[in-house]
C-alpha atoms as a PDB file:
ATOM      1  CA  UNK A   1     -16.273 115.039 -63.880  1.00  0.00           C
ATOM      2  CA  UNK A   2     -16.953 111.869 -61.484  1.00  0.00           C
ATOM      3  CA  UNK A   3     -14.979 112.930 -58.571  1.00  0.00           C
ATOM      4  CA  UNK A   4     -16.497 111.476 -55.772  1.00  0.00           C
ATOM      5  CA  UNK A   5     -15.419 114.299 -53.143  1.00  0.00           C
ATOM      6  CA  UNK A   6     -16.434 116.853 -55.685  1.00  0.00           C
ATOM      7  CA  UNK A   7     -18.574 115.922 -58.602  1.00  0.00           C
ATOM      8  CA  UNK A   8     -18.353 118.184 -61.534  1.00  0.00           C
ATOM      9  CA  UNK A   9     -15.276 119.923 -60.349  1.00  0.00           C
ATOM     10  CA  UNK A  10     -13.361 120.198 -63.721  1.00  0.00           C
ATOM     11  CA  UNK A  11     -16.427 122.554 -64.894  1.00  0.00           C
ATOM     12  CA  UNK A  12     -16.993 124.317 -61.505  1.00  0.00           C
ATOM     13  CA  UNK A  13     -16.066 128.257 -62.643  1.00  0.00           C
ATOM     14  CA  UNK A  14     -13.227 130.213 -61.607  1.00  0.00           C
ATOM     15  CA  UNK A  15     -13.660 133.916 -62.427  1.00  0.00           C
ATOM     16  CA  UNK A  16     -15.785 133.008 -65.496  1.00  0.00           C
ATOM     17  CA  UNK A  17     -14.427 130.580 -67.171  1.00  0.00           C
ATOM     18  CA  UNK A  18     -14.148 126.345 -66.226  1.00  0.00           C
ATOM     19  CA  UNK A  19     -11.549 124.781 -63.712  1.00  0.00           C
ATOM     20  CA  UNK A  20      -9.782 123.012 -66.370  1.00  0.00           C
ATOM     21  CA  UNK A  21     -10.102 126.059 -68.619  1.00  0.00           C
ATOM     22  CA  UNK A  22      -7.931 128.401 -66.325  1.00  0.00           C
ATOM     23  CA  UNK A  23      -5.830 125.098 -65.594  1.00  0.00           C
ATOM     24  CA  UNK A  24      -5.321 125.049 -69.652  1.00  0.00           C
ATOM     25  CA  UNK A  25      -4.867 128.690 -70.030  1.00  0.00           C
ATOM     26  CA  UNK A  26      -1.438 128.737 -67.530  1.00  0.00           C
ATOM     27  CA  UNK A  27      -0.161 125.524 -68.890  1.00  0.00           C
ATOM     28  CA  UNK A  28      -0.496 127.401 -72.543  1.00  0.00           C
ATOM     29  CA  UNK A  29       2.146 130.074 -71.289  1.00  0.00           C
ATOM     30  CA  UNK A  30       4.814 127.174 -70.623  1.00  0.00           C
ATOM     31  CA  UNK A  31       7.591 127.370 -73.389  1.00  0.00           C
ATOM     32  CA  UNK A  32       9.267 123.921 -72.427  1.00  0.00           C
ATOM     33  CA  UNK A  33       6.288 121.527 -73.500  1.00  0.00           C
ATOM     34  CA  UNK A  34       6.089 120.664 -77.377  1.00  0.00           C
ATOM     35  CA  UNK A  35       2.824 119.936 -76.701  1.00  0.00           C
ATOM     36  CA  UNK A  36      -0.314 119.567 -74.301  1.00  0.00           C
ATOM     37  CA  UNK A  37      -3.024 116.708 -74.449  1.00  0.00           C
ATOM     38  CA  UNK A  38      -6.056 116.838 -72.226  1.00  0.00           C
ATOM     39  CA  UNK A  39      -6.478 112.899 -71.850  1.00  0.00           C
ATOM     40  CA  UNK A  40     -10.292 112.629 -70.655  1.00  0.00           C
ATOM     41  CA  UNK A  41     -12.310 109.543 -69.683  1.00  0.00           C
ATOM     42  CA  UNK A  42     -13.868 108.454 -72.501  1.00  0.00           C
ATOM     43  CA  UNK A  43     -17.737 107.932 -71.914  1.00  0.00           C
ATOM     44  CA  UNK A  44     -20.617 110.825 -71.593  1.00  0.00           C
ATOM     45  CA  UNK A  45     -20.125 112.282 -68.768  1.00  0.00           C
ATOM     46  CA  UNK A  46     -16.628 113.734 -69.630  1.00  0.00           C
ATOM     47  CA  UNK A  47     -17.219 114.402 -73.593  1.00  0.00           C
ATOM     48  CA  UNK A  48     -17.914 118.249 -72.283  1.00  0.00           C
ATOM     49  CA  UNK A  49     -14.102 118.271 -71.595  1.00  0.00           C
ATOM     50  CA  UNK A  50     -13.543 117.077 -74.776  1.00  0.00           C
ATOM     51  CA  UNK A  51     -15.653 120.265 -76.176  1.00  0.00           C
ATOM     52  CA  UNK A  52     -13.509 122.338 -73.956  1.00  0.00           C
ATOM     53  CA  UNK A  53     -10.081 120.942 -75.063  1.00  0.00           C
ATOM     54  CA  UNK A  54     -10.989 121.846 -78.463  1.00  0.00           C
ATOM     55  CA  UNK A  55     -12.232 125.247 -77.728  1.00  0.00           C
ATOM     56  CA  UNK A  56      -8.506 125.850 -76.143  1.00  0.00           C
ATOM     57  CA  UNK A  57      -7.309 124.406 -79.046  1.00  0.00           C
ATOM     58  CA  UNK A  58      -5.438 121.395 -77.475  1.00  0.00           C
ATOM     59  CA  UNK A  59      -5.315 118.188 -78.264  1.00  0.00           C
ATOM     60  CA  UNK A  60      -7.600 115.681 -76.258  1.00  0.00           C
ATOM     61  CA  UNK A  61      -7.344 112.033 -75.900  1.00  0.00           C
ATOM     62  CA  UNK A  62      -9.664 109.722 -74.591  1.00  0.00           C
ATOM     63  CA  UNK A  63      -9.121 106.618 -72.831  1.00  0.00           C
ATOM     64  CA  UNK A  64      -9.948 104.573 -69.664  1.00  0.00           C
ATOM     65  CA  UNK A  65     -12.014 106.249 -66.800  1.00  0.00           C
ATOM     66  CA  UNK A  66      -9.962 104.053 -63.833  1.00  0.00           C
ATOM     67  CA  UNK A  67      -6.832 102.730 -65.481  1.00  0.00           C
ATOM     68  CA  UNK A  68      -5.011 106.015 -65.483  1.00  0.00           C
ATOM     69  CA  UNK A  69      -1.750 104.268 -66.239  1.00  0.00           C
ATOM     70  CA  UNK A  70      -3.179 102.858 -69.833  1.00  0.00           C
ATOM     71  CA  UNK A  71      -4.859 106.350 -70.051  1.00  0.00           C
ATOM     72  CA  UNK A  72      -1.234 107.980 -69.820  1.00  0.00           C
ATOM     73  CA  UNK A  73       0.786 105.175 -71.938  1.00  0.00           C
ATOM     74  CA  UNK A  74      -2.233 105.453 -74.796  1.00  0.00           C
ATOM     75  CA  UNK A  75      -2.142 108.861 -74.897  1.00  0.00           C
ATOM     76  CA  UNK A  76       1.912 109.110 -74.804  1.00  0.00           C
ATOM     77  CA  UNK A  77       2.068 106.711 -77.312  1.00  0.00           C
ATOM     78  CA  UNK A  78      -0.588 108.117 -79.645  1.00  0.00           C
ATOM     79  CA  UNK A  79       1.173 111.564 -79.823  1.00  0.00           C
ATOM     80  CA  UNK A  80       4.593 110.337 -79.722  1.00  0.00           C
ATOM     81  CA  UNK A  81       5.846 111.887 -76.496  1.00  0.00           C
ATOM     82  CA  UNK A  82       9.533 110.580 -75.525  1.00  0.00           C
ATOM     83  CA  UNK A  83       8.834 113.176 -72.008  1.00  0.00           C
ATOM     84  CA  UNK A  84       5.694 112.788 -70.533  1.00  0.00           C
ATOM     85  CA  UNK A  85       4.602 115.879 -68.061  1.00  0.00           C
ATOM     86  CA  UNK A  86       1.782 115.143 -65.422  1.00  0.00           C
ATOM     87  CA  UNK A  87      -0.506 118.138 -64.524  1.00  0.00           C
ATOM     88  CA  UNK A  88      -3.551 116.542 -62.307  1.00  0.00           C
ATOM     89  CA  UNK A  89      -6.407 118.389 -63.127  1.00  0.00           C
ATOM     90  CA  UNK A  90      -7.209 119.408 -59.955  1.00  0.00           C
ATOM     91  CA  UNK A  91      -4.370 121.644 -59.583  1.00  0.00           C
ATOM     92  CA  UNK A  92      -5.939 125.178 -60.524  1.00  0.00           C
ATOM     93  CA  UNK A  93      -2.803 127.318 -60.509  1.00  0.00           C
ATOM     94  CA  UNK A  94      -0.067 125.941 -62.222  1.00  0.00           C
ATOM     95  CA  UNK A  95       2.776 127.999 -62.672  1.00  0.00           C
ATOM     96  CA  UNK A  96       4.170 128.158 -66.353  1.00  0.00           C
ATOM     97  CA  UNK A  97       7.608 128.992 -65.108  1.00  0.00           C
ATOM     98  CA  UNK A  98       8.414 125.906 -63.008  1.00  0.00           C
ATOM     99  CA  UNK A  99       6.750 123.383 -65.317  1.00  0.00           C
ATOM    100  CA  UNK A 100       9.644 124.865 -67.791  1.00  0.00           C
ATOM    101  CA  UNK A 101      11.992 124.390 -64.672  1.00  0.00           C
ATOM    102  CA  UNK A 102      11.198 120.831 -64.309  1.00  0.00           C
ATOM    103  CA  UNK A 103      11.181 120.377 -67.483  1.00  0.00           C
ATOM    104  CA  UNK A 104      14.550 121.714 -68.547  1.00  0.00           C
ATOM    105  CA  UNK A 105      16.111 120.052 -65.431  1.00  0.00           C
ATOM    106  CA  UNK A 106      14.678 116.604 -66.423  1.00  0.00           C
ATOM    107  CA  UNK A 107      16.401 116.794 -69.853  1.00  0.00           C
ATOM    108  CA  UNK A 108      19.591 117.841 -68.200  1.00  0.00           C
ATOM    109  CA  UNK A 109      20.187 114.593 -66.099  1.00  0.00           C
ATOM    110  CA  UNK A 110      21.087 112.659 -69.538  1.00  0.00           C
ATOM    111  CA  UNK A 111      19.260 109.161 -68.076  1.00  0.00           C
ATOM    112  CA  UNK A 112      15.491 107.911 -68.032  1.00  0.00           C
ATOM    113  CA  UNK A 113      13.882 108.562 -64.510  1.00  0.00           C
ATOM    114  CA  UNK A 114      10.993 110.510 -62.328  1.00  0.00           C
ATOM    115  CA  UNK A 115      11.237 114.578 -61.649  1.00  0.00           C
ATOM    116  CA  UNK A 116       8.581 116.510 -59.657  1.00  0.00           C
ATOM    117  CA  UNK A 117       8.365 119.540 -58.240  1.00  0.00           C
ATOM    118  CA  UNK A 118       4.379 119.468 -58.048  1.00  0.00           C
ATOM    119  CA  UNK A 119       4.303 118.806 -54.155  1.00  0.00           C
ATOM    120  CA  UNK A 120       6.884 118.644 -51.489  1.00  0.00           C
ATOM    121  CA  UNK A 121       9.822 116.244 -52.151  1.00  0.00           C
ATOM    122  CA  UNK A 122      13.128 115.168 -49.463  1.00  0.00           C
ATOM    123  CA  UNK A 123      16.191 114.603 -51.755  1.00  0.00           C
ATOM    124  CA  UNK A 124      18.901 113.018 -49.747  1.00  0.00           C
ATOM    125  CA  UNK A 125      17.071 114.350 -46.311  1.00  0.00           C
ATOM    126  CA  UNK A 126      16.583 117.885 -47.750  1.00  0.00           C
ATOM    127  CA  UNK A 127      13.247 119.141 -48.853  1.00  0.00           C
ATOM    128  CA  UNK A 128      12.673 120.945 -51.764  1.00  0.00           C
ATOM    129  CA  UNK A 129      10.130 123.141 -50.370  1.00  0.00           C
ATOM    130  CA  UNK A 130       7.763 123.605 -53.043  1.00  0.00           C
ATOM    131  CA  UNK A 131       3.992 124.458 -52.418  1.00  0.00           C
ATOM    132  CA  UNK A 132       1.255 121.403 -53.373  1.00  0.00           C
ATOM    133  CA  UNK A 133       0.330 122.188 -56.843  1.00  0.00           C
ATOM    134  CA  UNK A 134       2.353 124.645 -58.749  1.00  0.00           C
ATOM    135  CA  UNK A 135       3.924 121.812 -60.460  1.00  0.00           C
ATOM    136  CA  UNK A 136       4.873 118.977 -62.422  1.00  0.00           C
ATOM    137  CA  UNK A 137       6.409 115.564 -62.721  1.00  0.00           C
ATOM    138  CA  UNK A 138       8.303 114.552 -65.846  1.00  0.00           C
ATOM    139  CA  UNK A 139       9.075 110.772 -66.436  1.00  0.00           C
ATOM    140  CA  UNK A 140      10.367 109.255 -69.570  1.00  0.00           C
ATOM    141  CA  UNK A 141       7.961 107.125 -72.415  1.00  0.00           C
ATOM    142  CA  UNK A 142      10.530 103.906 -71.855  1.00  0.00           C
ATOM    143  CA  UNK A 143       9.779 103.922 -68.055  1.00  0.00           C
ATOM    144  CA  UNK A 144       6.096 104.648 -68.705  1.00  0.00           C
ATOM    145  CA  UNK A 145       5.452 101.609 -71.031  1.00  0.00           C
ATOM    146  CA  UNK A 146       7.745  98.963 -68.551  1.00  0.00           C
ATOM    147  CA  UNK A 147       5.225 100.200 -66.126  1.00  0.00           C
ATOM    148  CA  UNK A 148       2.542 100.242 -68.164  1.00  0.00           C
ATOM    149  CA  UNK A 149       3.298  96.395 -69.282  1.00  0.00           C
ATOM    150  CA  UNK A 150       4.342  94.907 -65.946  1.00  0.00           C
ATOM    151  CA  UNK A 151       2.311  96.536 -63.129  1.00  0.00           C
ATOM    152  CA  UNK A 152      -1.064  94.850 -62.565  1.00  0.00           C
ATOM    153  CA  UNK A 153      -1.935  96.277 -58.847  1.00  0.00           C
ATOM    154  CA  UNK A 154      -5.399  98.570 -58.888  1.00  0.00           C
ATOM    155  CA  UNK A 155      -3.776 101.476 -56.892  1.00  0.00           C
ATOM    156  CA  UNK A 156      -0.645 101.801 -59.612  1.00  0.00           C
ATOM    157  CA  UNK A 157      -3.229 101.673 -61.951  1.00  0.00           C
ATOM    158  CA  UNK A 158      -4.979 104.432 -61.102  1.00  0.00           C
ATOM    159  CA  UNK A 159      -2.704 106.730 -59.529  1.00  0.00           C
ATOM    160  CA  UNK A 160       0.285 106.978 -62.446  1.00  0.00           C
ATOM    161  CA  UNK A 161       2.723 108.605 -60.281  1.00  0.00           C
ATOM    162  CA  UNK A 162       2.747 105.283 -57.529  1.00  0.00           C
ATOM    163  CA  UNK A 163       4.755 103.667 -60.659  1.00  0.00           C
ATOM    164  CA  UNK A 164       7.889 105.534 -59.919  1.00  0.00           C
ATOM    165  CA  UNK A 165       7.637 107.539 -56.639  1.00  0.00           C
ATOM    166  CA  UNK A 166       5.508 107.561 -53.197  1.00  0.00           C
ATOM    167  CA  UNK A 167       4.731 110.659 -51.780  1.00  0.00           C
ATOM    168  CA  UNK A 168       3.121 109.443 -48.963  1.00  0.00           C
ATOM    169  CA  UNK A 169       6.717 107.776 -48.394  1.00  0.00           C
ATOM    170  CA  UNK A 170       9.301 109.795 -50.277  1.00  0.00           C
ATOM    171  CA  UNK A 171      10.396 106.879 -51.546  1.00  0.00           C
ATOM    172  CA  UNK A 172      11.207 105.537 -54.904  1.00  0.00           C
ATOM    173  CA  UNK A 173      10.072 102.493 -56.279  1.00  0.00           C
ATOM    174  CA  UNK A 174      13.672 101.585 -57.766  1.00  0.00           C
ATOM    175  CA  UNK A 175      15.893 103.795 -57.784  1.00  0.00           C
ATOM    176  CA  UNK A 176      18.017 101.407 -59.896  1.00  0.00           C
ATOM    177  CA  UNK A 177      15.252 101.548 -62.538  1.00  0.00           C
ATOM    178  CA  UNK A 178      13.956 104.980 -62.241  1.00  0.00           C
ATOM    179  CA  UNK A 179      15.614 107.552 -59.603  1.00  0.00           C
ATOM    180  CA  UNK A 180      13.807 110.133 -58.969  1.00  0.00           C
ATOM    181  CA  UNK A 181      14.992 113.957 -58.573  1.00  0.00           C
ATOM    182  CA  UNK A 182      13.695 117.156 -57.716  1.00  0.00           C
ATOM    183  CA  UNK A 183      15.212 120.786 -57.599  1.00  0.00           C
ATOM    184  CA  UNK A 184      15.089 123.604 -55.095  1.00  0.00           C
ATOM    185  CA  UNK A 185      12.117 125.547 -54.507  1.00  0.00           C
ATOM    186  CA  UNK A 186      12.979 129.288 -55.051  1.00  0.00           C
ATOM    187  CA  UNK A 187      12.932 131.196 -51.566  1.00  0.00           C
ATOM    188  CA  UNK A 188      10.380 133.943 -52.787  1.00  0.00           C
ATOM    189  CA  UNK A 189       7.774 130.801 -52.806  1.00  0.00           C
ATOM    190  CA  UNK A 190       9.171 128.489 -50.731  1.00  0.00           C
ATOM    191  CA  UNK A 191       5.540 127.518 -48.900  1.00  0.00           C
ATOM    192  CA  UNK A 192       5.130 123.951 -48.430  1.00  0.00           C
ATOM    193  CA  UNK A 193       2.562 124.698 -46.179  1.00  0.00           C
ATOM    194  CA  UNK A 194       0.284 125.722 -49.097  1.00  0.00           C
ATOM    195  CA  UNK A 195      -1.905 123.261 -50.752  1.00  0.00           C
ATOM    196  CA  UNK A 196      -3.535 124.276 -53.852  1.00  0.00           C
ATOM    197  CA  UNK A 197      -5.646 121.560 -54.741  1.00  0.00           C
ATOM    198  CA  UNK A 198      -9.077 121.599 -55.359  1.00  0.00           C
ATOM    199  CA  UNK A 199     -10.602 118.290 -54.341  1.00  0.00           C
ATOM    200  CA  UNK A 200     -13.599 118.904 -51.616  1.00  0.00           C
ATOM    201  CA  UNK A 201     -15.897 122.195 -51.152  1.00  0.00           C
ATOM    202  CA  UNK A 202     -13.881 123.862 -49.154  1.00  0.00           C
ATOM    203  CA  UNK A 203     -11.214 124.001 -51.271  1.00  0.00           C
ATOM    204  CA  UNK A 204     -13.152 124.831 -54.118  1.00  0.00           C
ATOM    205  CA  UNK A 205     -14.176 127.913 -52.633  1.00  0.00           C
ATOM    206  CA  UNK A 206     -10.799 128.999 -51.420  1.00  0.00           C
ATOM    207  CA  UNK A 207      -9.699 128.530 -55.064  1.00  0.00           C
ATOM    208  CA  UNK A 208     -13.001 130.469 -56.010  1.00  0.00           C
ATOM    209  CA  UNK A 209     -12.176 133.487 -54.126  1.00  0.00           C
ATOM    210  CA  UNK A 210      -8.453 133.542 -55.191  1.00  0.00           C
ATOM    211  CA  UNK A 211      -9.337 134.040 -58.790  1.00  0.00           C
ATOM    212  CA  UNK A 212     -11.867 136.513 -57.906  1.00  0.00           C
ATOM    213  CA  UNK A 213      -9.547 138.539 -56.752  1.00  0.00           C
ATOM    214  CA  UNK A 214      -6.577 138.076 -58.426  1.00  0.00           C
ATOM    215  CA  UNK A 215      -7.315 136.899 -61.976  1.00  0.00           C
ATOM    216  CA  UNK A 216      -9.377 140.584 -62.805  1.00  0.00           C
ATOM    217  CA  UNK A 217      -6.156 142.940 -62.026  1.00  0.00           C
ATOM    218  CA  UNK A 218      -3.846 140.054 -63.183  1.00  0.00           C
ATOM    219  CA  UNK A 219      -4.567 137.050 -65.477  1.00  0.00           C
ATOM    220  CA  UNK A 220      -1.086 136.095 -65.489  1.00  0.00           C
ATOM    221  CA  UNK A 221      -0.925 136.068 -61.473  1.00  0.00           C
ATOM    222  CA  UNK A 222       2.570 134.574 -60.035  1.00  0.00           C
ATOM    223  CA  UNK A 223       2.812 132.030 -57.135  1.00  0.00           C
ATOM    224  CA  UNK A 224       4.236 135.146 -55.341  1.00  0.00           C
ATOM    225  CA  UNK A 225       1.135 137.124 -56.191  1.00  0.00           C
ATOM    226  CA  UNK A 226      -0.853 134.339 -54.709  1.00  0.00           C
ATOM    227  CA  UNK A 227       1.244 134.475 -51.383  1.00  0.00           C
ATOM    228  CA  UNK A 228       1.502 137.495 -50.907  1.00  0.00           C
ATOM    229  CA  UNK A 229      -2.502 137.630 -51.032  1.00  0.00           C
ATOM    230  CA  UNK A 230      -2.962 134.927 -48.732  1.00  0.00           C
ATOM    231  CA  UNK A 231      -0.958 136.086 -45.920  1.00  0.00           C
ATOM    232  CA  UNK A 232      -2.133 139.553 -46.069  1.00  0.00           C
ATOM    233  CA  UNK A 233      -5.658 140.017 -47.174  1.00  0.00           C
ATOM    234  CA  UNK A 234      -7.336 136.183 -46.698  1.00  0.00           C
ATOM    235  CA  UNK A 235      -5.295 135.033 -43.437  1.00  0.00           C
ATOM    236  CA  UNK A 236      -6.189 138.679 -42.012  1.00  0.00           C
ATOM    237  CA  UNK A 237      -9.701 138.423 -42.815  1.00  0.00           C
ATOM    238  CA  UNK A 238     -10.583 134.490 -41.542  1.00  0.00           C
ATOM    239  CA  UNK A 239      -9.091 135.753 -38.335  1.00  0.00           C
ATOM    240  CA  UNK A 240     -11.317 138.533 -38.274  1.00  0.00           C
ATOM    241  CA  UNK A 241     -14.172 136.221 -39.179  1.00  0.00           C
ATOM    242  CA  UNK A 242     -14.120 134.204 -36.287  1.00  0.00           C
ATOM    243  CA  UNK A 243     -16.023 134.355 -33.990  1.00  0.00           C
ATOM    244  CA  UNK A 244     -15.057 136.269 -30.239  1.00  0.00           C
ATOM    245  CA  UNK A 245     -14.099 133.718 -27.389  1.00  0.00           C
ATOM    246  CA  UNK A 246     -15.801 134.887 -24.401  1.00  0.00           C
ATOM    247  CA  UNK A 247     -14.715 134.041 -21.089  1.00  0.00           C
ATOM    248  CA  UNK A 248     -17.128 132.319 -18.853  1.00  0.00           C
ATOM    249  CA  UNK A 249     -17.566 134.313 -15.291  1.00  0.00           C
ATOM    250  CA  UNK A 250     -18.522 132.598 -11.774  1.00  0.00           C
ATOM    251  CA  UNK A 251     -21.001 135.012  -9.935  1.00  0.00           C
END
């Protein structure tokens, strides 16, 4: 709820119902996940997740506003997780069926390390193509607690995912320690260009007008349903909304 680029953002509505509700509601559909904890800051301003949470009937956890690692680790630990799946909470369209992708590949590999396919990843020079948000990463408790216990810096602190893997980079931290893997982003939704976040204004009201028109015909809308809208009813109609260049004449 203190996001600096947009305050209150994890309450802001989406076809009726909070951000972090319709986050909640997708992640629910996911078959791979034992379980889902909304870990919350714990002070005032947040305890209205904490209502919502238990509304949804997940489990919430609260813990350290700035030290998301500890926040993670407690939270982990408290509920016994041996797979830990991260779904930032500004990601407003998760899609249930590659968070059970991820998921199920993760466990496959047999070995403790990081696997994401919430944003674009290159593995061994190829990308996996995968749109910014549909996601998740999957890391192991073991990796999560060396982390937890030997990483001081502010930034790994806060940003849990810096631990193991650098987007900004592609790069891993140690691949010795913790390799990191990803898997290929079906061709019917292979967008990277797409970022569904929801961080500033502007893409709060993108978001805002995709559930208004999707969510009422379709509550369970795919990643394909959301493509397919964007490149032929919203691309169509910003074009159309801007405004005529006129050319300037000499006389």
């Amino acid at each position: 709820m203190g996001s600096t680029r947009l305050p209150g953002k994890s309450m802001m509505d989406l076809a009726g119902a909070p951000l972090v509700g319709r986050i909640l509601e997708r992640v629910k559909r996911a078959t791979a996940l034992d379980g889902i904890v909304l870990a919350i800051p714990d002070n005032a301003q947040n305890a209205v997740l904490g209502e919502l949470g238990r509304h949804m009937s997940v489990d919430v956890f609260k813990g350290s506003e700035h030290d998301c690692l500890d926040r993670y680790y407690q939270a982990a630990k408290a509920f016994g997780a041996e797979l830990v799946g991260r779904l930032p909470a500004d990601n407003a369209v998760p899609e249930p069926s590659e968070i059970d992708r991820i998921v199920r590949f993760h466990q496959s590999l047999g070995r403790p390390g990081f696997s994401s396919n919430l944003a674009q990843i290159s593995v061994d020079g190829v990308a996996t193509g995968y749109p910014d948000g549909i996601g998740a990463e999957v890391f192991d408790f073991e990796l999560l607690a060396h982390a937890w216990q030997n990483n001081s810096d502010p930034r790994q602190r806060e940003h849990v995912h810096l631990n193991f893997f650098d987007y900004g980079t592609q790069r891993s931290v140690d691949p010795a320690w913790c390799p990191v893997h990803s898997i290929a982003c079906p061709a019917a939704f292979r967008r990277p260009d797409l970022v569904l976040d929801v961080n500033t204004p502007a893409q709060y009201d993108f978001m805002r007008t995709l559930y208004a028109e999707l969510y009422p015909g379709n509550p369970n809308f795919h990643i394909t349903d959301i493509i397919a809208w964007y490149d032929n009813v919203y691309l169509p109609r910003m074009k159309r909304a801007q405004p005529r260049q006129h050319r300037n004449l000499a006389t």
